[in-house]
N, C-alpha and C. Protein backbone atom coordinates (compact mmCIF):
# COMPACT_ATOMS: atom_id res chain seq x y z
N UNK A 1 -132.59 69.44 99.22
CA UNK A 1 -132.07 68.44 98.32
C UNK A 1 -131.61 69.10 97.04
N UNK A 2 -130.68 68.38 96.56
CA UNK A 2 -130.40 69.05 95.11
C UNK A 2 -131.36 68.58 93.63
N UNK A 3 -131.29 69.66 93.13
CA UNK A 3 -132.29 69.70 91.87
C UNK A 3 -131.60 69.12 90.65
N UNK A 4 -131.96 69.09 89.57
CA UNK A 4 -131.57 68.69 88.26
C UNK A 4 -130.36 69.41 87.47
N UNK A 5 -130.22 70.44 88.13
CA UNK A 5 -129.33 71.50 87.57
C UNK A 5 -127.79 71.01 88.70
N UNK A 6 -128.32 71.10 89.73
CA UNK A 6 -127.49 71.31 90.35
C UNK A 6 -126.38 69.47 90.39
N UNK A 7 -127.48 68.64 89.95
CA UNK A 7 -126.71 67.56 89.75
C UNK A 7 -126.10 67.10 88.31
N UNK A 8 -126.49 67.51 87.47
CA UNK A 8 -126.03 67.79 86.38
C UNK A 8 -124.30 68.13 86.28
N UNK A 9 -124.57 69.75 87.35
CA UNK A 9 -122.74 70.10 87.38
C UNK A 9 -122.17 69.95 88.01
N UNK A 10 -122.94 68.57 89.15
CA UNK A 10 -121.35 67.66 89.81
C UNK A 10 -121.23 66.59 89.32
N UNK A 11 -122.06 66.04 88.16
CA UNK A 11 -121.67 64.87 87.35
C UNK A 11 -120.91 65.29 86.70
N UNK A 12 -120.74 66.99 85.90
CA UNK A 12 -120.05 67.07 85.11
C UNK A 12 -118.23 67.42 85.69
N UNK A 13 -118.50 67.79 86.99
CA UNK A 13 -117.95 68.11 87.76
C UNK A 13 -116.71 66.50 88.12
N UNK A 14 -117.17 65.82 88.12
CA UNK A 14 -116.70 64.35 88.67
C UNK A 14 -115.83 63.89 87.25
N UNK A 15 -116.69 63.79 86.42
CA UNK A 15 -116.45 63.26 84.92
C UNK A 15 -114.64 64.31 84.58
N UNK A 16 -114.96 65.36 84.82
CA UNK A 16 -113.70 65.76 84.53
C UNK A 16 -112.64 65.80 84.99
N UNK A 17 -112.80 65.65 86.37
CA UNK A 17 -111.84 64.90 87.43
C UNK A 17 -111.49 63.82 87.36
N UNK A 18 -111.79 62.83 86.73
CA UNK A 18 -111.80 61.63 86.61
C UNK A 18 -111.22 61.66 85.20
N UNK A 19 -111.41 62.03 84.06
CA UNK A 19 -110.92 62.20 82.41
C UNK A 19 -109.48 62.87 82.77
N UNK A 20 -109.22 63.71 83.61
CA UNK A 20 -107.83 64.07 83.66
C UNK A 20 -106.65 63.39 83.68
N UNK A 21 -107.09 62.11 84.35
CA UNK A 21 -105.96 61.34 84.33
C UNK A 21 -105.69 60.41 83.07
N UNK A 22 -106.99 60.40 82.06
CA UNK A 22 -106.60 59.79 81.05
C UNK A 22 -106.52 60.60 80.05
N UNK A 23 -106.60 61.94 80.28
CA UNK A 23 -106.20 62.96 78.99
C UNK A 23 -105.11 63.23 78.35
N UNK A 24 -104.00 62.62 78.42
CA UNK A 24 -102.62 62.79 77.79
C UNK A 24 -102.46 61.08 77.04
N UNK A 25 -103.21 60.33 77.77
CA UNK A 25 -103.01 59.33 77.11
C UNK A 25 -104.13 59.41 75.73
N UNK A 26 -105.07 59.97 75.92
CA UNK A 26 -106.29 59.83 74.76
C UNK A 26 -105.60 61.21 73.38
N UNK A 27 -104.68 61.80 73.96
CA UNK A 27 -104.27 62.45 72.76
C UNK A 27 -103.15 62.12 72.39
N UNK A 28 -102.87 61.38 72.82
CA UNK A 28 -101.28 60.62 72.41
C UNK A 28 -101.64 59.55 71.76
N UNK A 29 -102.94 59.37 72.33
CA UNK A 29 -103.52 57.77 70.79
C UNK A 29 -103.87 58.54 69.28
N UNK A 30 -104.67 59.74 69.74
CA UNK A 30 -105.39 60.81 68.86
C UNK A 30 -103.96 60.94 67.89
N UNK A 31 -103.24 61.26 68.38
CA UNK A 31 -102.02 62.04 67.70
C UNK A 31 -101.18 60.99 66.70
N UNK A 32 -101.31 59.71 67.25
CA UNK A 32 -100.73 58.38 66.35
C UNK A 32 -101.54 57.67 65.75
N UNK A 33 -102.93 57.87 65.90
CA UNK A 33 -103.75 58.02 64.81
C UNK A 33 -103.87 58.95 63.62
N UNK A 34 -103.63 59.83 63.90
CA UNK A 34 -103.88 60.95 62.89
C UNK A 34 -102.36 61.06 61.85
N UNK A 35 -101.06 60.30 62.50
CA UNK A 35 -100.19 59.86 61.41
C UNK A 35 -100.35 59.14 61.23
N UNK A 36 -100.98 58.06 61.48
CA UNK A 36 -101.07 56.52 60.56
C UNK A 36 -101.69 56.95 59.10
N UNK A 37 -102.98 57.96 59.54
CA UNK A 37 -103.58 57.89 58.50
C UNK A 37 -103.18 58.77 57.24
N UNK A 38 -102.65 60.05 58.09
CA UNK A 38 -101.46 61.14 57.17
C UNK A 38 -100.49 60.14 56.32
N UNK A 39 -99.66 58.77 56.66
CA UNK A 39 -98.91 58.25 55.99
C UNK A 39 -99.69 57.19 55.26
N UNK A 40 -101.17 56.59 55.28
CA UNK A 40 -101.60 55.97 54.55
C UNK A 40 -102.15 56.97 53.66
N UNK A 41 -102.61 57.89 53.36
CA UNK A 41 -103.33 59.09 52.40
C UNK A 41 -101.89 59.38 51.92
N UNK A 42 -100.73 59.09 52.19
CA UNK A 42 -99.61 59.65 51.65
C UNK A 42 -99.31 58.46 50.41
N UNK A 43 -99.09 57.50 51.11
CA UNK A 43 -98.99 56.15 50.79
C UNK A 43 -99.88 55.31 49.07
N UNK A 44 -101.39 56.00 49.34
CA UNK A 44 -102.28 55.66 48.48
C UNK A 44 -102.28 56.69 46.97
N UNK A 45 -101.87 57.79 47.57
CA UNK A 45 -101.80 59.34 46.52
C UNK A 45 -100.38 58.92 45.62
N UNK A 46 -99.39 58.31 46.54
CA UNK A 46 -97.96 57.82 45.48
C UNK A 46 -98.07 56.80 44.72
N UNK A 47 -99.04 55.52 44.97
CA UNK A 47 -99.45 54.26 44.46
C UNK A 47 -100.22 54.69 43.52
N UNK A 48 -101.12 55.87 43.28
CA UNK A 48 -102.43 56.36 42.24
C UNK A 48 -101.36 57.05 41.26
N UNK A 49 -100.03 57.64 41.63
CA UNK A 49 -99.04 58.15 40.55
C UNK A 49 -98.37 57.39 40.04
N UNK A 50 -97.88 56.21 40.73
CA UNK A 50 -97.09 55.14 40.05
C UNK A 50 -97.90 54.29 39.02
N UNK A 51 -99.00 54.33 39.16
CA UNK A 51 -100.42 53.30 38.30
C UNK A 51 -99.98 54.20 37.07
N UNK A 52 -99.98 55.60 37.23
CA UNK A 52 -101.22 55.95 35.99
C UNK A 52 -99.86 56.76 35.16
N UNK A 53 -98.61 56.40 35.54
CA UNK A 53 -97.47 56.61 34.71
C UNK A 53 -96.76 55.69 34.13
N UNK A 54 -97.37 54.38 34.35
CA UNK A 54 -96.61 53.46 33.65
C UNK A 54 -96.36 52.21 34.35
N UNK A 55 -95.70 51.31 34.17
CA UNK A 55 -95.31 50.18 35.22
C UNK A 55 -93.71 50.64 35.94
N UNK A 56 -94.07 51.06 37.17
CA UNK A 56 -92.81 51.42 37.89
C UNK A 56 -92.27 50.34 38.59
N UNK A 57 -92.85 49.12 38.87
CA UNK A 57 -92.89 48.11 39.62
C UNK A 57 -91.92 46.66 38.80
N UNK A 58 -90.94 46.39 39.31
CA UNK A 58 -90.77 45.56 38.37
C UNK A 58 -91.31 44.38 38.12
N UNK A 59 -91.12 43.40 36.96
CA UNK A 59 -92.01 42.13 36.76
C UNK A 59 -91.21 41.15 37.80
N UNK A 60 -92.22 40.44 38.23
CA UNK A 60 -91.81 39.14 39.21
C UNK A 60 -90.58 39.02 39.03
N UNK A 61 -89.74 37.68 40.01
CA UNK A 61 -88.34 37.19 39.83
C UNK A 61 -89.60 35.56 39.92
N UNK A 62 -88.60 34.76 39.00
CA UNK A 62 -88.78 33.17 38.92
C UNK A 62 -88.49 32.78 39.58
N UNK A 63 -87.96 32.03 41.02
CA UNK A 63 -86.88 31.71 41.81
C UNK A 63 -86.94 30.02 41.39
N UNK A 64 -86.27 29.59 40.78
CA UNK A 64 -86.35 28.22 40.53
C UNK A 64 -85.96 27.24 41.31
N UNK A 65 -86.67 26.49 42.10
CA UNK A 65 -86.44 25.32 43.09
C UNK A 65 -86.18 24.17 42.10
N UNK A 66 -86.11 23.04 43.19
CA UNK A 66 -85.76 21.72 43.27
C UNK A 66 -87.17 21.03 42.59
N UNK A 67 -87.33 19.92 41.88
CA UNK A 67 -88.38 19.37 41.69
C UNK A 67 -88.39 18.06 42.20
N UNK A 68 -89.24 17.68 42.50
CA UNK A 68 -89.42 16.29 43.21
C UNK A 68 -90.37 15.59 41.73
N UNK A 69 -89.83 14.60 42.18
CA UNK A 69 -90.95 13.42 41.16
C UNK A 69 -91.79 13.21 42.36
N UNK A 70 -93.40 13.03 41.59
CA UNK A 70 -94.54 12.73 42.38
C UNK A 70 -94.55 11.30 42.72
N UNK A 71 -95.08 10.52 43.80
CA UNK A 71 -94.85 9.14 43.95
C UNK A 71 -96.55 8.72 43.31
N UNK A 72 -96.24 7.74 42.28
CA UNK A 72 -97.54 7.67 41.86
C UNK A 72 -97.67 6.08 42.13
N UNK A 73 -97.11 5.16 43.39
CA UNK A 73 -97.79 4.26 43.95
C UNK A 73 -99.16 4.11 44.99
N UNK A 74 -99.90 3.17 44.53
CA UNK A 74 -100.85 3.91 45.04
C UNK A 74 -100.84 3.05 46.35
């Protein structure tokens, strides 16, 4: 019968046979993860320069609508 060792390295044996077919997909998530976050650390470092130089942002726009009179029958 097989021992502890020996089942050990056909679990590990199986496991990697089996991970092969999802190994291009798990680094292709890895890889569009790792720019999301490269462009949010990019993203947050330009927003911490625009703060602390001044107001780069311009002030609101008003957009002025239509007004309704409220119906105050009750």
């Amino acid at each position: 019968m097989f021992g502890i060792g020996e089942l050990t390295i056909l679990l590990l044996v199986i496991v990697a046979v089996l991970a092969v077919k999802r190994l291009p997909d798990l680094v292709r998530s890895a890889g569009k993860a790792a720019r999301i976050l490269k462009s949010e650390k990019q993203a947050l470092k330009d927003e911490g320069r625009s703060e602390g130089g001044g107001p780069s942002q311009p002030a609101p726009r008003v957009i002025r609508g239509e007004t309704t009179e409220r119906d105050t029958t009750p």
